[in-house]
Protein backbone atom coordinates (compact mmCIF):
# COMPACT_ATOMS: atom_id res chain seq x y z
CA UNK A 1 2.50 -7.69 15.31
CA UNK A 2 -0.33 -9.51 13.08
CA UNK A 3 -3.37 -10.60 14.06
CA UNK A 4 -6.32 -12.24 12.11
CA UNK A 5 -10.53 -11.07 12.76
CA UNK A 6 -13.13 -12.58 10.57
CA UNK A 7 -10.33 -13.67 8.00
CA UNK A 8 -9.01 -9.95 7.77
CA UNK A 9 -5.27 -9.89 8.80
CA UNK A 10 -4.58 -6.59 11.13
CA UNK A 11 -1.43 -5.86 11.87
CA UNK A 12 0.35 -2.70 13.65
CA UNK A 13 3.13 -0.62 12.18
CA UNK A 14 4.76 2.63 13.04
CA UNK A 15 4.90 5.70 10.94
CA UNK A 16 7.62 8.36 12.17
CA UNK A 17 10.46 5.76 11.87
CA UNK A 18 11.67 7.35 8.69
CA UNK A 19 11.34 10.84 8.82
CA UNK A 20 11.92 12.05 4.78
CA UNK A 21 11.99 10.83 1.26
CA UNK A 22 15.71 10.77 1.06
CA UNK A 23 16.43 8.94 4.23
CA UNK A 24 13.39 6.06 2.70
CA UNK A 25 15.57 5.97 -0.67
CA UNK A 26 18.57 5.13 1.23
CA UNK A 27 17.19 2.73 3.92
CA UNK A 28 15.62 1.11 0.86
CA UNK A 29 19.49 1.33 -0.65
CA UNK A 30 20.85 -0.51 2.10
CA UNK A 31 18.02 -2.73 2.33
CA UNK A 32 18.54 -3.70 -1.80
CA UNK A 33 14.87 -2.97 -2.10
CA UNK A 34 13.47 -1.67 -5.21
CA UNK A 35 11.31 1.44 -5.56
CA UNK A 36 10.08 0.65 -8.96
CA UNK A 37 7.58 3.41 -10.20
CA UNK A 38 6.99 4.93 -6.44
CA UNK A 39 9.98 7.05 -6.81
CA UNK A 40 8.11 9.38 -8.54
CA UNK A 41 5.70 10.45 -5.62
CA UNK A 42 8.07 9.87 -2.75
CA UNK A 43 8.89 13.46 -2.34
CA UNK A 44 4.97 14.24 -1.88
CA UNK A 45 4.50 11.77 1.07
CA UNK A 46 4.10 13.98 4.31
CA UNK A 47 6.45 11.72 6.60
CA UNK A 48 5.46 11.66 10.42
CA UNK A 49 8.20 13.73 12.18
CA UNK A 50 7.32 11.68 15.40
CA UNK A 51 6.93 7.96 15.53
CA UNK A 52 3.30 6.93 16.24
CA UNK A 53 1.99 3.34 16.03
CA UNK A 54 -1.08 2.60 13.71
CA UNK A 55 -3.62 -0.68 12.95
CA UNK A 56 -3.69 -1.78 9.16
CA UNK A 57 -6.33 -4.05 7.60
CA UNK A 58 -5.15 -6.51 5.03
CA UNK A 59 -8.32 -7.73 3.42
CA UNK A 60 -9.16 -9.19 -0.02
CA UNK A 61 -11.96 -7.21 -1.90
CA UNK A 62 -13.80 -11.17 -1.33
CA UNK A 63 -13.27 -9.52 2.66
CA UNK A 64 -15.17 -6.27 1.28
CA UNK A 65 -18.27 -8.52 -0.50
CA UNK A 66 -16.65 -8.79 -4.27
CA UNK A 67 -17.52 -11.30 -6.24
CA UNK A 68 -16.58 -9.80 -9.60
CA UNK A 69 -14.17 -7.40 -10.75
CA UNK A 70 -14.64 -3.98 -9.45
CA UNK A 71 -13.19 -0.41 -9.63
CA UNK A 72 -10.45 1.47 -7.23
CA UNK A 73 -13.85 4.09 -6.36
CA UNK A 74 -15.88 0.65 -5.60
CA UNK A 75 -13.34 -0.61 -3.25
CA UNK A 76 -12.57 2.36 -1.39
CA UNK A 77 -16.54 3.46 -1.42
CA UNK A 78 -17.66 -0.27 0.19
CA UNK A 79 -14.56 -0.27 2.13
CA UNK A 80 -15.73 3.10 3.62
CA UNK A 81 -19.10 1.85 4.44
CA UNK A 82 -17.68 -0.80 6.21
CA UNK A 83 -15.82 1.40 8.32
CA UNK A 84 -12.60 1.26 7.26
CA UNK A 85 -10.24 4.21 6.46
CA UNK A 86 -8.09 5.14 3.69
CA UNK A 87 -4.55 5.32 4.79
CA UNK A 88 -1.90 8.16 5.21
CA UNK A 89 0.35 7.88 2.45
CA UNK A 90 3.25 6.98 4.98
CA UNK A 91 1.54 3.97 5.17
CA UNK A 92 3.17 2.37 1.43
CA UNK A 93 6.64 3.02 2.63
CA UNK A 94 6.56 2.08 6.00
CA UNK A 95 4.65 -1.07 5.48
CA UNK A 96 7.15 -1.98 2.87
CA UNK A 97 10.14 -1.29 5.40
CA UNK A 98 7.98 -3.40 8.63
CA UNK A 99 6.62 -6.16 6.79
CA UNK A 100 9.90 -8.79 6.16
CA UNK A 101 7.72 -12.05 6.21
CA UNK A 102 5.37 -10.83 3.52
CA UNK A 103 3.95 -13.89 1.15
CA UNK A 104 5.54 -14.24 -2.28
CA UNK A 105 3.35 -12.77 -5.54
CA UNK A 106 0.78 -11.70 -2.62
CA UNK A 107 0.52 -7.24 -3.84
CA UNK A 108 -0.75 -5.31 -1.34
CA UNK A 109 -2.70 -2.19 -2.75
CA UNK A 110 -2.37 0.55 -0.19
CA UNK A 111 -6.11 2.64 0.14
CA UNK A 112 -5.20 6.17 0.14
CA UNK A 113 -5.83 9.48 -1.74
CA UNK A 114 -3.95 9.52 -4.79
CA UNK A 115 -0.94 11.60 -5.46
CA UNK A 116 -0.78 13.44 -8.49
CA UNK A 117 2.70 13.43 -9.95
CA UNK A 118 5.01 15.90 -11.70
CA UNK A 119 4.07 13.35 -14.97
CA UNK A 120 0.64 14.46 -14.27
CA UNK A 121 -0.81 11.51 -13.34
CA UNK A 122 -2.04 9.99 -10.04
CA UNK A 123 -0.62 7.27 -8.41
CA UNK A 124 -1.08 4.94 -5.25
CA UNK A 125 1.37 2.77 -3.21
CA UNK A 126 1.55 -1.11 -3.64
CA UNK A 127 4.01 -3.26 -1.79
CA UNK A 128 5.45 -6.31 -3.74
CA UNK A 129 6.81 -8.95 -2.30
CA UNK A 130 8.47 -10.63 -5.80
CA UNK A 131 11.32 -13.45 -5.09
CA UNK A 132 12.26 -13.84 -8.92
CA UNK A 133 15.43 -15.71 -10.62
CA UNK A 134 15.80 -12.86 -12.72
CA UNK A 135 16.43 -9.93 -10.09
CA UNK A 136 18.21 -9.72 -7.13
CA UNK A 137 15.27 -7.60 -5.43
CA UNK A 138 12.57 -9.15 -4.11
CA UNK A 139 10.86 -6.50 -1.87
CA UNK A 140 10.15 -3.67 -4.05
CA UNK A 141 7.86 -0.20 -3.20
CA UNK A 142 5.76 -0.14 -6.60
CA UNK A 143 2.39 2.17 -7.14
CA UNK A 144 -0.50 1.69 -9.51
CA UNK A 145 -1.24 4.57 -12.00
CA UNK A 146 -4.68 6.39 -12.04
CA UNK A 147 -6.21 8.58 -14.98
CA UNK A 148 -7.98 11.63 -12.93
CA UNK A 149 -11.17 9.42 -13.16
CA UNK A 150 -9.47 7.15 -10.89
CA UNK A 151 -11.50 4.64 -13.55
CA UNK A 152 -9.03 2.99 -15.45
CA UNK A 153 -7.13 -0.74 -13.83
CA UNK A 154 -10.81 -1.62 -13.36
CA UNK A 155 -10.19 -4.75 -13.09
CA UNK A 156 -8.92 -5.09 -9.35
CA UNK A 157 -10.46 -9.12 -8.42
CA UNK A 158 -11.80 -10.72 -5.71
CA UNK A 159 -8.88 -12.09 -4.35
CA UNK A 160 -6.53 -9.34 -4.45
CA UNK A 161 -5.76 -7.41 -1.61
CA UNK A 162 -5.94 -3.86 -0.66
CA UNK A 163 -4.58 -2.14 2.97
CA UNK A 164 -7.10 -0.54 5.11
CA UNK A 165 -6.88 1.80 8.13
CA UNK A 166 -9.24 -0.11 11.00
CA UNK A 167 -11.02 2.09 12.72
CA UNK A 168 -10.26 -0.46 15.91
């Protein structure tokens, strides 16, 4: 279900529905959708062992008050003033699976606490909606890196979009 307030685009999606990291991989397998990068976290995500129904904001950081380029600790910080929440990690991965009718080149930054990899780096969850010439994917499960500043891709815009808890 998805539903617009003030411009901000909620919608509601279950966690619980896939209950491990192997059972995502091959749902994602029979689904041909690509896990890019994310791979490398997947086993970290604590999966929902019952299925429970959640509200997600989609909102541009231009939702949040940006008007110029800003960091990930800037976004969540505002976000959080706002009254948002950062999301489960769940969230990535079972947005990805829910959300069939997502926009073309539209990324969808999921707002969470980083996970720190084996690679020793942290990473987040993005959902990608890509229809390309050159790849037979075009709903992929990607995640931006983070530097244990959580400083560097400073250069998140006004227009792109990030997924929010609601608190409604």
């Amino acid at each position: 279900m998805i539903y617009a307030q003030k411009g901000i685009v909620k919608r509601t999606i279950t966690l619980g529905t896939i209950k491990s990291a192997d059972a995502y991989r091959a749902m994602s397998r029979k689904l041909n959708y690509g896990l890019e990068r994310a791979d490398r976290i997947l086993n970290q995500v604590p999966f929902a062992q019952t299925e429970t129904q959640v509200t997600i904001c989609i909102l541009t950081l231009r939702d949040l008050g940006f008007d110029t380029n800003v960091t990930y600790k800037q976004v969540c910080q505002r976000a959080l003033q706002m009254g948002y929440h950062l999301c489960p990690a769940e969230v990535g991965p079972a947005l990805r699976l829910q959300y069939t009718n997502q926009p073309n080149w539209v990324p969808l930054d999921i707002a969470m606490q980083p996970i720190l990899a084996q690679d020793g780096n942290m990473y987040t969850f993005a959902v990608e909606h890509i229809n390309s010439s050159s790849d037979t994917r075009s709903n992929w499960l990607d995640c931006d890196f983070w530097d244990s500043s959580m400083e560097n891709w400073a250069s998140w815009f006004p227009n792109d979009h990030f997924v929010f808890m609601c608190s409604k």
